[in-house]
PDB file of N, CA and C in Angstrom:
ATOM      1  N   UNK A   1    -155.992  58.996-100.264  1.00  0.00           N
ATOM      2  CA  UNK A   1    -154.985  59.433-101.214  1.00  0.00           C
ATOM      3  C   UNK A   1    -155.494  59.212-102.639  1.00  0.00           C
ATOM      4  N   UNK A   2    -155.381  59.953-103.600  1.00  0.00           N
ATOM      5  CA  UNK A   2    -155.667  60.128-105.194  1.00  0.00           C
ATOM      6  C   UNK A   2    -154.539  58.964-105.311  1.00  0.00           C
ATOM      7  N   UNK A   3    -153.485  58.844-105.316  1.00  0.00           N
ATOM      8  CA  UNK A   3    -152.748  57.959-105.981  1.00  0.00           C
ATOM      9  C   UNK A   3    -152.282  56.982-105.012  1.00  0.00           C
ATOM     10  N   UNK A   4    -151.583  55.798-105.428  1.00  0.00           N
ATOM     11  CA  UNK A   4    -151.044  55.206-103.890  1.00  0.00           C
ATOM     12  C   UNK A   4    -149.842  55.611-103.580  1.00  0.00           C
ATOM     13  N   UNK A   5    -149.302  56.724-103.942  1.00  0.00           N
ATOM     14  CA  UNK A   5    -147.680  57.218-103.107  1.00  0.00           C
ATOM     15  C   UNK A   5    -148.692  58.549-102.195  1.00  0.00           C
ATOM     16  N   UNK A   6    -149.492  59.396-102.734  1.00  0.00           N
ATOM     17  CA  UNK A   6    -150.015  60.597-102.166  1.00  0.00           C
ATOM     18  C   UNK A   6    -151.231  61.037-103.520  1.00  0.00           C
ATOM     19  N   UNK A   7    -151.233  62.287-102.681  1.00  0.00           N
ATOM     20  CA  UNK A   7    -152.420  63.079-103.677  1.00  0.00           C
ATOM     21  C   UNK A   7    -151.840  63.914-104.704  1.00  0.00           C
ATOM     22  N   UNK A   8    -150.603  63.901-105.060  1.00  0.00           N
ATOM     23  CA  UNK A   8    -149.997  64.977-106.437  1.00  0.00           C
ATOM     24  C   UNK A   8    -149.474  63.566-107.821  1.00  0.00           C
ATOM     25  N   UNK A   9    -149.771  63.838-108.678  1.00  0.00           N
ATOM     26  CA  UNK A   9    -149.652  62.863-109.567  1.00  0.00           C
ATOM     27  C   UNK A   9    -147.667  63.240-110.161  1.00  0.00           C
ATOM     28  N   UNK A  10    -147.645  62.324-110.328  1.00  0.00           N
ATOM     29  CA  UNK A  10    -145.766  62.069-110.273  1.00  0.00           C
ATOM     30  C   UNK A  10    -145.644  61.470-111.927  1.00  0.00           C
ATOM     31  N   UNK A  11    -144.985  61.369-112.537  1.00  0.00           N
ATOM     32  CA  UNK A  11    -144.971  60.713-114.176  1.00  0.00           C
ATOM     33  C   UNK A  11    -143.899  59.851-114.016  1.00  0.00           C
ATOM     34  N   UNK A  12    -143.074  60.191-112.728  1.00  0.00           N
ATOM     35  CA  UNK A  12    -141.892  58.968-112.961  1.00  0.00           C
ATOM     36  C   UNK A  12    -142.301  57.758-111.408  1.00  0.00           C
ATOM     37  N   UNK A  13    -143.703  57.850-111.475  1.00  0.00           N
ATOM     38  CA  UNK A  13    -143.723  56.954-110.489  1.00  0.00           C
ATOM     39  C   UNK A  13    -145.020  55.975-110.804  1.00  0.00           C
ATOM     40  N   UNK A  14    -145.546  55.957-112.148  1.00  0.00           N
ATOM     41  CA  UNK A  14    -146.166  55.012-113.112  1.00  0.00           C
ATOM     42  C   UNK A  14    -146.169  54.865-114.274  1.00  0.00           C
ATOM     43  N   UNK A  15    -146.078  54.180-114.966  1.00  0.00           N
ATOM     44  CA  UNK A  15    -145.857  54.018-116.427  1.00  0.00           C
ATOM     45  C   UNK A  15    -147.600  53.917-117.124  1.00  0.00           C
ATOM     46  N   UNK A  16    -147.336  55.567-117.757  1.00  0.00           N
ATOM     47  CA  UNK A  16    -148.306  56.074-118.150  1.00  0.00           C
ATOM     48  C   UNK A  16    -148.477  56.646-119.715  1.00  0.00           C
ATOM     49  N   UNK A  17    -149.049  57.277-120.458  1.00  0.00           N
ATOM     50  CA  UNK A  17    -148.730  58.213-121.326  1.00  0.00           C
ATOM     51  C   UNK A  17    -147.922  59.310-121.267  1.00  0.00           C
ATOM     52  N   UNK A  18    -147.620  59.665-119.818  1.00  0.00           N
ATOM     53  CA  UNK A  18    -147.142  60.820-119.585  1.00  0.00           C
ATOM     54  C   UNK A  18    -145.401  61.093-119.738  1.00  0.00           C
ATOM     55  N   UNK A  19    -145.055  59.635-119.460  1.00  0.00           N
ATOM     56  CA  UNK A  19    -143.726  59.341-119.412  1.00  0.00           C
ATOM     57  C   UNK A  19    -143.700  57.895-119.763  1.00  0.00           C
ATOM     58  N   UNK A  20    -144.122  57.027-119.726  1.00  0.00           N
ATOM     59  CA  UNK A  20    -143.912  55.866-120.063  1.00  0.00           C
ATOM     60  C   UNK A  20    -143.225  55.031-121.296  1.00  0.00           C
ATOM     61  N   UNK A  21    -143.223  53.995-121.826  1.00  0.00           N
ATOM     62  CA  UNK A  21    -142.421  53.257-123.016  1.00  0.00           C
ATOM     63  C   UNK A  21    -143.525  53.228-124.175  1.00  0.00           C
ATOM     64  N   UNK A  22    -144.845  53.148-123.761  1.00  0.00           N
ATOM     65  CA  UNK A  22    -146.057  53.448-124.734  1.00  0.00           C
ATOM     66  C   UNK A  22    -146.543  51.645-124.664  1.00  0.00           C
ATOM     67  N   UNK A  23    -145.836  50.761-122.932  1.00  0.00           N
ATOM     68  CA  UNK A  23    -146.346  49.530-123.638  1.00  0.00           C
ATOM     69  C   UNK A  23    -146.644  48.866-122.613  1.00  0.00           C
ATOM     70  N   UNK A  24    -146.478  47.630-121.903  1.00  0.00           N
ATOM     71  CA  UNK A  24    -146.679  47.321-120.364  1.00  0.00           C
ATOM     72  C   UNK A  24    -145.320  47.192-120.036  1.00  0.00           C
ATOM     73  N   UNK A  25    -144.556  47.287-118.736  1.00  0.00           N
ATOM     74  CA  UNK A  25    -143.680  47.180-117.869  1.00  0.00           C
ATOM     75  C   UNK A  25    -143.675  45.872-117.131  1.00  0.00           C
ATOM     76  N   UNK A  26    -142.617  45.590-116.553  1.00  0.00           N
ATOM     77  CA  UNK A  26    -142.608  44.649-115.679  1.00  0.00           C
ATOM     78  C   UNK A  26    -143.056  45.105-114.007  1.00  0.00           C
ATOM     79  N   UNK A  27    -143.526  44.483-113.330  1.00  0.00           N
ATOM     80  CA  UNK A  27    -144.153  44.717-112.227  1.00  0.00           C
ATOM     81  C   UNK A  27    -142.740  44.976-111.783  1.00  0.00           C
ATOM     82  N   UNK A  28    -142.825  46.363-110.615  1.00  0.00           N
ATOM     83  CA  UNK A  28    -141.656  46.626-110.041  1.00  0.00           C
ATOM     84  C   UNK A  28    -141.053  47.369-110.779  1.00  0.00           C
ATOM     85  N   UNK A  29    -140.776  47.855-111.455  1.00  0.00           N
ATOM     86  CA  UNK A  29    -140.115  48.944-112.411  1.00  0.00           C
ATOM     87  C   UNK A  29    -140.308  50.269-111.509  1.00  0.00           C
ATOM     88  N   UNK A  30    -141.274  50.581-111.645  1.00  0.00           N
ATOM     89  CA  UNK A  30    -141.685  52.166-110.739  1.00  0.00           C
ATOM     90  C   UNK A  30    -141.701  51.695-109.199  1.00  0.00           C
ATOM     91  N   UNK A  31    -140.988  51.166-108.456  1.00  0.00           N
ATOM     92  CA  UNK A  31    -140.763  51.296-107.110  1.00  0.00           C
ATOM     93  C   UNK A  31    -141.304  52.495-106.433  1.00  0.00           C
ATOM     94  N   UNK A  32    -140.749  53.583-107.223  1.00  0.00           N
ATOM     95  CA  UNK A  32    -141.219  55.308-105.982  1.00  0.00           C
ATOM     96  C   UNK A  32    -142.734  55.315-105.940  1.00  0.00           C
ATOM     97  N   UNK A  33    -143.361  54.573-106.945  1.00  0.00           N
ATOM     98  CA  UNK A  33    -144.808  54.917-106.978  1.00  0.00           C
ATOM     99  C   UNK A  33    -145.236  53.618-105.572  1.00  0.00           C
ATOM    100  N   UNK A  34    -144.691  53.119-105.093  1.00  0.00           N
ATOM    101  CA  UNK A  34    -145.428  52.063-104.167  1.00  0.00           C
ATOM    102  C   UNK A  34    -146.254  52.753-102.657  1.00  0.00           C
ATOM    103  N   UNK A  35    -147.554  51.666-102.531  1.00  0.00           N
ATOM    104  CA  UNK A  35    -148.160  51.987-101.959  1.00  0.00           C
ATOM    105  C   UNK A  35    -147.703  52.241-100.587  1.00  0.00           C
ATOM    106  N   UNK A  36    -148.107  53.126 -99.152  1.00  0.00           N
ATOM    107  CA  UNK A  36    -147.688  52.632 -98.392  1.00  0.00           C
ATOM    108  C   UNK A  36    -147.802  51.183 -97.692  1.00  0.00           C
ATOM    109  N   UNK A  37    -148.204  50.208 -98.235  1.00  0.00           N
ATOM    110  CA  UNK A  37    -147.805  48.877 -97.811  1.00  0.00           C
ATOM    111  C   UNK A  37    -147.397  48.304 -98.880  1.00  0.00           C
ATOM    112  N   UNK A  38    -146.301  49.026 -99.577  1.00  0.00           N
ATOM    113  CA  UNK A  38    -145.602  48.460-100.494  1.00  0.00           C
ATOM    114  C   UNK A  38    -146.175  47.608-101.690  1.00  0.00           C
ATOM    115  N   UNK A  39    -147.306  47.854-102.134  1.00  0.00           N
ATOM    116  CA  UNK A  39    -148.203  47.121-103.525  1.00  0.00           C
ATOM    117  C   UNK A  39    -147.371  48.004-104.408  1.00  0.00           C
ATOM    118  N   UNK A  40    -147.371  47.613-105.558  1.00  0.00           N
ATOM    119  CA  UNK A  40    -146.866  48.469-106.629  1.00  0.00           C
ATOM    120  C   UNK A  40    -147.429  48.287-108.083  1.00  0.00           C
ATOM    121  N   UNK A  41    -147.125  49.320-108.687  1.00  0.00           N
ATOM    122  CA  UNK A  41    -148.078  49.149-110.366  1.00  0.00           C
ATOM    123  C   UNK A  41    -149.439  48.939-109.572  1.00  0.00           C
ATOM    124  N   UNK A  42    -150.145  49.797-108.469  1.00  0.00           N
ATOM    125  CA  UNK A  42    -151.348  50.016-108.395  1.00  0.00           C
ATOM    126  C   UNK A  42    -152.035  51.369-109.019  1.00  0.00           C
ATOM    127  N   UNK A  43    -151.525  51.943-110.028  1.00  0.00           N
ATOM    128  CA  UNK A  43    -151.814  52.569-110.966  1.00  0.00           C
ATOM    129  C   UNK A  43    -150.740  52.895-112.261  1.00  0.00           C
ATOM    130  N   UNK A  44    -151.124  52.597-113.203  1.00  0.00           N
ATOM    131  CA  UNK A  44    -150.231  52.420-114.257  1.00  0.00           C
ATOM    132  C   UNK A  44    -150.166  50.752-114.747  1.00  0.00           C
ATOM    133  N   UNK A  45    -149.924  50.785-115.984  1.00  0.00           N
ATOM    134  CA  UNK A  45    -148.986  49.649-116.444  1.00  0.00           C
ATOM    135  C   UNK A  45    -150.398  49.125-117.015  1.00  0.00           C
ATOM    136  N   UNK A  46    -151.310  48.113-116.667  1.00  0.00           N
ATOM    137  CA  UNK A  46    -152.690  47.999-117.023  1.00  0.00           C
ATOM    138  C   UNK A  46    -154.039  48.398-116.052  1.00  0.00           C
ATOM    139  N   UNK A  47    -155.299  48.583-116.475  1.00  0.00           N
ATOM    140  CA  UNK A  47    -156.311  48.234-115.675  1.00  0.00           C
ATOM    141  C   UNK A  47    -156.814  47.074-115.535  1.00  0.00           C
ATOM    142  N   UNK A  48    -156.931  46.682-114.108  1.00  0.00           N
ATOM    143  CA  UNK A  48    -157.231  45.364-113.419  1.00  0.00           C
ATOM    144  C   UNK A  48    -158.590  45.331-113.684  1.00  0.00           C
ATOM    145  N   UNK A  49    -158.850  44.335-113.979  1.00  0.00           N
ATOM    146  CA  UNK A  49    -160.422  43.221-113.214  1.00  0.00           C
ATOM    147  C   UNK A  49    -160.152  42.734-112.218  1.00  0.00           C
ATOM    148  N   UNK A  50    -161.716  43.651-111.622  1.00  0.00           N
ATOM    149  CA  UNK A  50    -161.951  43.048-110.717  1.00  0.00           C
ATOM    150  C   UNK A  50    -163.059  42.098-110.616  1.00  0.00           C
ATOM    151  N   UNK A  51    -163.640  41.354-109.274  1.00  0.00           N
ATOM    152  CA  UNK A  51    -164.645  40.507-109.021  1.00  0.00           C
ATOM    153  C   UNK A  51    -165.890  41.236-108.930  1.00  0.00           C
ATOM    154  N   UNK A  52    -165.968  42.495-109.172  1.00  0.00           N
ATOM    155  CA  UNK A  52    -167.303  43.238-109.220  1.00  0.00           C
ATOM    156  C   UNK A  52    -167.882  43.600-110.069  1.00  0.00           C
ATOM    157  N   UNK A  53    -169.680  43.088-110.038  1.00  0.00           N
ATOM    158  CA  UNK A  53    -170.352  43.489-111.158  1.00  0.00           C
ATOM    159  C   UNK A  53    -170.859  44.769-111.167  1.00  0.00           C
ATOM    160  N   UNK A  54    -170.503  45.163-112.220  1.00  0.00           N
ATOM    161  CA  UNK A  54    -170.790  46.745-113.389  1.00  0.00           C
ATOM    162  C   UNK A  54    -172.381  46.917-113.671  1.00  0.00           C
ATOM    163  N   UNK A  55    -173.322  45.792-113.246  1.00  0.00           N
ATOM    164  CA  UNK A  55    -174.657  45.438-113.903  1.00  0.00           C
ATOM    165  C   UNK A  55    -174.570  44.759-114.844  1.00  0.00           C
ATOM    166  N   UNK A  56    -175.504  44.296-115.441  1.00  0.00           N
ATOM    167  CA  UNK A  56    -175.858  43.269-116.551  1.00  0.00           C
ATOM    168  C   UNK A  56    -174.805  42.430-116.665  1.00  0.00           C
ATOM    169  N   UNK A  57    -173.567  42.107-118.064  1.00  0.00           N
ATOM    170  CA  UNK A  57    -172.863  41.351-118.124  1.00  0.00           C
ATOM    171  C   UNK A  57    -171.464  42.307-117.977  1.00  0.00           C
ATOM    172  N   UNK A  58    -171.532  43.392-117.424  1.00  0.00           N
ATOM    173  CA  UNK A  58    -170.637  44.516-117.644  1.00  0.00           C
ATOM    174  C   UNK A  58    -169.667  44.008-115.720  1.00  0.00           C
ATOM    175  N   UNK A  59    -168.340  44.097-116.071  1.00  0.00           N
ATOM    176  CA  UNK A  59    -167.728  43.858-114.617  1.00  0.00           C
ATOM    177  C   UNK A  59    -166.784  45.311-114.263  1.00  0.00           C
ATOM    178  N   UNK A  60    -166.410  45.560-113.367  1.00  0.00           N
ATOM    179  CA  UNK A  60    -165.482  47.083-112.693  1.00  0.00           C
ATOM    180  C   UNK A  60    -164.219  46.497-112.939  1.00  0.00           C
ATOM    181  N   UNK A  61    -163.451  47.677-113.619  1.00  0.00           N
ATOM    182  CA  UNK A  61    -162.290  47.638-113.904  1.00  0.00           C
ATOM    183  C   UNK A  61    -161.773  49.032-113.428  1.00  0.00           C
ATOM    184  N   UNK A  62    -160.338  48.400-112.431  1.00  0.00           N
ATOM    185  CA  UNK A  62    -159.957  49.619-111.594  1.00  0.00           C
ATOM    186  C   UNK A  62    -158.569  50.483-112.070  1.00  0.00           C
ATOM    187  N   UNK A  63    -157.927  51.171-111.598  1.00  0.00           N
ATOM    188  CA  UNK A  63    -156.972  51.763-112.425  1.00  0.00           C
ATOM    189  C   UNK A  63    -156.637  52.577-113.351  1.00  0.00           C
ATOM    190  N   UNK A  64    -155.721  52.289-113.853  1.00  0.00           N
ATOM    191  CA  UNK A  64    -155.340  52.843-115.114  1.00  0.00           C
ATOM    192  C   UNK A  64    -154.024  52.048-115.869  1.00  0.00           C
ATOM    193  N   UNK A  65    -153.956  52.846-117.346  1.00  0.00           N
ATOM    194  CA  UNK A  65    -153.304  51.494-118.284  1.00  0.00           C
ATOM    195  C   UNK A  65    -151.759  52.503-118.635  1.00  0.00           C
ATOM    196  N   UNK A  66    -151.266  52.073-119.377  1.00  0.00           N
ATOM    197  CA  UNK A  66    -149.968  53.268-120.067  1.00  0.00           C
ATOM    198  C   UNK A  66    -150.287  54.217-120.837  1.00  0.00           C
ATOM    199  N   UNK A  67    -151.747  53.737-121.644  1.00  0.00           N
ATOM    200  CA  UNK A  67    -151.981  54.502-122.537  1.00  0.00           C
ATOM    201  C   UNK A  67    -152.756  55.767-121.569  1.00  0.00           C
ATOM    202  N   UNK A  68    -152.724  56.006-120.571  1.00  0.00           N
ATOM    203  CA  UNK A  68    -153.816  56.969-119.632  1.00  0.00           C
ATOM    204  C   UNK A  68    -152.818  57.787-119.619  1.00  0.00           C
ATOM    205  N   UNK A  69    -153.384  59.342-119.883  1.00  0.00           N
ATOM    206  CA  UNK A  69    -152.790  60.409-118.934  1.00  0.00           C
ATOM    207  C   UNK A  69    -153.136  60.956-117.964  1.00  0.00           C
ATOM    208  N   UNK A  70    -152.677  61.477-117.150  1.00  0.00           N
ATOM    209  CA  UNK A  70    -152.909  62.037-115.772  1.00  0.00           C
ATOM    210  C   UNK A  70    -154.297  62.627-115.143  1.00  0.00           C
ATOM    211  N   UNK A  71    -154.595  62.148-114.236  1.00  0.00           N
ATOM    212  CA  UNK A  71    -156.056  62.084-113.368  1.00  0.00           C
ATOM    213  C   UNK A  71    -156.325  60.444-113.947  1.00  0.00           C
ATOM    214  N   UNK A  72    -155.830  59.592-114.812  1.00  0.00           N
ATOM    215  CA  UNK A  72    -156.825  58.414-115.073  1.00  0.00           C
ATOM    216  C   UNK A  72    -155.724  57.344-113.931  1.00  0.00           C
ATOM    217  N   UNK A  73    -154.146  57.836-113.688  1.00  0.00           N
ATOM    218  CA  UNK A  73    -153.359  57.298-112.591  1.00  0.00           C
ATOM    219  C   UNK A  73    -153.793  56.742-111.803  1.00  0.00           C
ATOM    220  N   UNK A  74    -155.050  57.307-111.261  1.00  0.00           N
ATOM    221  CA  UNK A  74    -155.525  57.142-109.849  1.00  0.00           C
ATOM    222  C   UNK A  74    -155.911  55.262-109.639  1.00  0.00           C
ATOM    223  N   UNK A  75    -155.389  54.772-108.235  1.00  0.00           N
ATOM    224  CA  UNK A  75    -155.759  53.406-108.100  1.00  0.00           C
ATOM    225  C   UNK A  75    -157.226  53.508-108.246  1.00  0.00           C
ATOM    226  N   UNK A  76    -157.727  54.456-107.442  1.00  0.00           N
ATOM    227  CA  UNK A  76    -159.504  54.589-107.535  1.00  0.00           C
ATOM    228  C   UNK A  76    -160.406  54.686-109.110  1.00  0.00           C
ATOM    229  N   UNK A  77    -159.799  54.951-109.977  1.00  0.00           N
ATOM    230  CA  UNK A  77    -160.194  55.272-111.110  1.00  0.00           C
ATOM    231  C   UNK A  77    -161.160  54.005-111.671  1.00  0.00           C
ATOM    232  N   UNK A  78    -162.231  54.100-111.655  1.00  0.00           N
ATOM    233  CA  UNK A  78    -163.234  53.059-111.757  1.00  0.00           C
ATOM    234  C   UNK A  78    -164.045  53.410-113.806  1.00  0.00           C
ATOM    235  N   UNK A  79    -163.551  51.809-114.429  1.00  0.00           N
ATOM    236  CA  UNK A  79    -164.513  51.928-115.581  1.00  0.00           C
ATOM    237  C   UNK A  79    -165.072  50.748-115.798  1.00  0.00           C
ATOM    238  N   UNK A  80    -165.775  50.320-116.516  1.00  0.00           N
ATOM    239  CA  UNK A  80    -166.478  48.968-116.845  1.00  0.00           C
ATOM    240  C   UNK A  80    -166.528  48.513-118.013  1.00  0.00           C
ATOM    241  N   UNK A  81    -166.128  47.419-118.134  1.00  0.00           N
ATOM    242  CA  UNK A  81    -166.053  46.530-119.431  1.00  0.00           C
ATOM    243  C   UNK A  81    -167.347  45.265-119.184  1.00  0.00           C
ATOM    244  N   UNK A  82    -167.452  44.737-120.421  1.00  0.00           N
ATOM    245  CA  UNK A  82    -168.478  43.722-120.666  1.00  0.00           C
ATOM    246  C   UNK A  82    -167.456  42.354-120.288  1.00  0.00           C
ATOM    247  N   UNK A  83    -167.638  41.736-119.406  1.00  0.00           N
ATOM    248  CA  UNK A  83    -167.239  40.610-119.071  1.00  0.00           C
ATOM    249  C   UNK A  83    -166.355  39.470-119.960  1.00  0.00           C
ATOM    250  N   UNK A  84    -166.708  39.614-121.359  1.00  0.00           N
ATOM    251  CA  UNK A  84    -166.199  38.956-122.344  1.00  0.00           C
ATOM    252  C   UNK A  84    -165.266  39.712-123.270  1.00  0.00           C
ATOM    253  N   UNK A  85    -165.040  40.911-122.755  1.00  0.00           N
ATOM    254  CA  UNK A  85    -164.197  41.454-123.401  1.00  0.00           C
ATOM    255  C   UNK A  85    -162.660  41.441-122.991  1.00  0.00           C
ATOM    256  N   UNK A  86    -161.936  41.944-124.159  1.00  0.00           N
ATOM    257  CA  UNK A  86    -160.346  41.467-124.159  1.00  0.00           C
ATOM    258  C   UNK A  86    -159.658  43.167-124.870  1.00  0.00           C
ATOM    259  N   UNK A  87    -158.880  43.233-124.316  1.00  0.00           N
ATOM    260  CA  UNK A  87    -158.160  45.041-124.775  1.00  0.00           C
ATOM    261  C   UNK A  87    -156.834  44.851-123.999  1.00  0.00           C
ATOM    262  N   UNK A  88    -155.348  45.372-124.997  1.00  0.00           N
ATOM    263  CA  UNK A  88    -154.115  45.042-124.328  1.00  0.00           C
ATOM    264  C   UNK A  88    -153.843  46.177-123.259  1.00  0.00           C
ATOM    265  N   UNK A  89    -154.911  47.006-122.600  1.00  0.00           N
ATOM    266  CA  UNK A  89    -155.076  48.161-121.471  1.00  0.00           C
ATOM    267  C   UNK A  89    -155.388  47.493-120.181  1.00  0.00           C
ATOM    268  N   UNK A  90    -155.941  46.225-120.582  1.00  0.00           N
ATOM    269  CA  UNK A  90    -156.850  45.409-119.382  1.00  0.00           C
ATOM    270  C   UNK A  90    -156.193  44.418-118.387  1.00  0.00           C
ATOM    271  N   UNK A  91    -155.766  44.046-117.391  1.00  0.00           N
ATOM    272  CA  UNK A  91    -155.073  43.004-117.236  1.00  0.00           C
ATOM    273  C   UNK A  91    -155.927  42.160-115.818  1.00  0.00           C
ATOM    274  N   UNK A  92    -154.899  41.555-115.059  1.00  0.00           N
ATOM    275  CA  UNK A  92    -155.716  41.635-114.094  1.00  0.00           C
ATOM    276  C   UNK A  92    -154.041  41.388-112.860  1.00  0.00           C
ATOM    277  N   UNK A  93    -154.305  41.166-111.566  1.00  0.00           N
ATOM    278  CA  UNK A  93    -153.174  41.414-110.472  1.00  0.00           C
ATOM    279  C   UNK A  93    -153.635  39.684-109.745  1.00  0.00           C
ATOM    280  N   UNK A  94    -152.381  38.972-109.721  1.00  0.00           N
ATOM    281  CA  UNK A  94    -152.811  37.631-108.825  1.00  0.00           C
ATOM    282  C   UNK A  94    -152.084  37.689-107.364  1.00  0.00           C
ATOM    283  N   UNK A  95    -153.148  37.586-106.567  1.00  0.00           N
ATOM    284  CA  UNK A  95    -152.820  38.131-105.023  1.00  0.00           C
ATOM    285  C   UNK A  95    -153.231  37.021-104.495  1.00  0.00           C
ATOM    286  N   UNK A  96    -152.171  36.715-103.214  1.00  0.00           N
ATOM    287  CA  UNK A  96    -152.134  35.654-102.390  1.00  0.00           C
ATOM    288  C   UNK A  96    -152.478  35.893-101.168  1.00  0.00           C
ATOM    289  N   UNK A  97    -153.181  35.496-100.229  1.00  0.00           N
ATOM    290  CA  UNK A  97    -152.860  35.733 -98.703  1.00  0.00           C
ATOM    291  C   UNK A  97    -151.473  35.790 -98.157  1.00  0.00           C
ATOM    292  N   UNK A  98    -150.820  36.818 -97.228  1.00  0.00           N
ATOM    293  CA  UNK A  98    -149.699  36.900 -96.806  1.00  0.00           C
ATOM    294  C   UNK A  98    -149.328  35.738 -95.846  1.00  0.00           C
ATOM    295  N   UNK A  99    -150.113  35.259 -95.245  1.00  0.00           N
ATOM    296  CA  UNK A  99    -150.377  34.221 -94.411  1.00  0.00           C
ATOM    297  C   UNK A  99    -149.919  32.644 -94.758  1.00  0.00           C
ATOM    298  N   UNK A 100    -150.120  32.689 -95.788  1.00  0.00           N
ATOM    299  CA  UNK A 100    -150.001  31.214 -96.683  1.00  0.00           C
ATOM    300  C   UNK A 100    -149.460  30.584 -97.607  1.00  0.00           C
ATOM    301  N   UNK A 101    -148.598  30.054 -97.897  1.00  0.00           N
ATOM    302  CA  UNK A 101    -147.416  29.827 -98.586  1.00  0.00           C
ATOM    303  C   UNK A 101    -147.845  29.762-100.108  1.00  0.00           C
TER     304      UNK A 101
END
């Protein structure tokens, strides 16, 4: 899937440029956009860091932010920042094992 609801891009199901407040959201706001295993704000709102290196001091950053318009939605949407860098587009997602309290 291009997005995590399906493959047609939706404006009221991430907070984007397209429709959005122009700022970050609270996680959960766009419910319709959830994945089918229910993740949400997996596109929109900021781009995550991730644990993967970009090369040199550069790391993968996945997503997309509010300020993105459409095609940058995509959870897959892959760019790279320098490790030490800071931008209010950037964020990151804190995930737990389901398993473990």
């Amino acid at each position: 899937m291009a997005y995590p609801w399906g493959n047609v891009f939706d404006p009221d199901k991430l907070n984007s440029a397209m429709k959005g407040p122009g700022d970050t959201t609270p996680v959960g706001t766009y419910t319709r956009g959830a994945s089918p295993y229910g993740v949400l704000d997996a596109a929109g709102n900021v781009g995550q860091w991730t644990a993967t290196p970009a090369g040199g001091d550069d790391m993968v950053v996945k997503g997309s932010a509010w300020a993105d318009f459409a095609g940058f939605g995509r959870g897959a949407w892959i760019d790279k920042r320098a490790r030490s860098a800071r931008h209010v587009l950037v964020g990151f997602r804190c995930a737990a094992d389901a398993d473990q309290p």
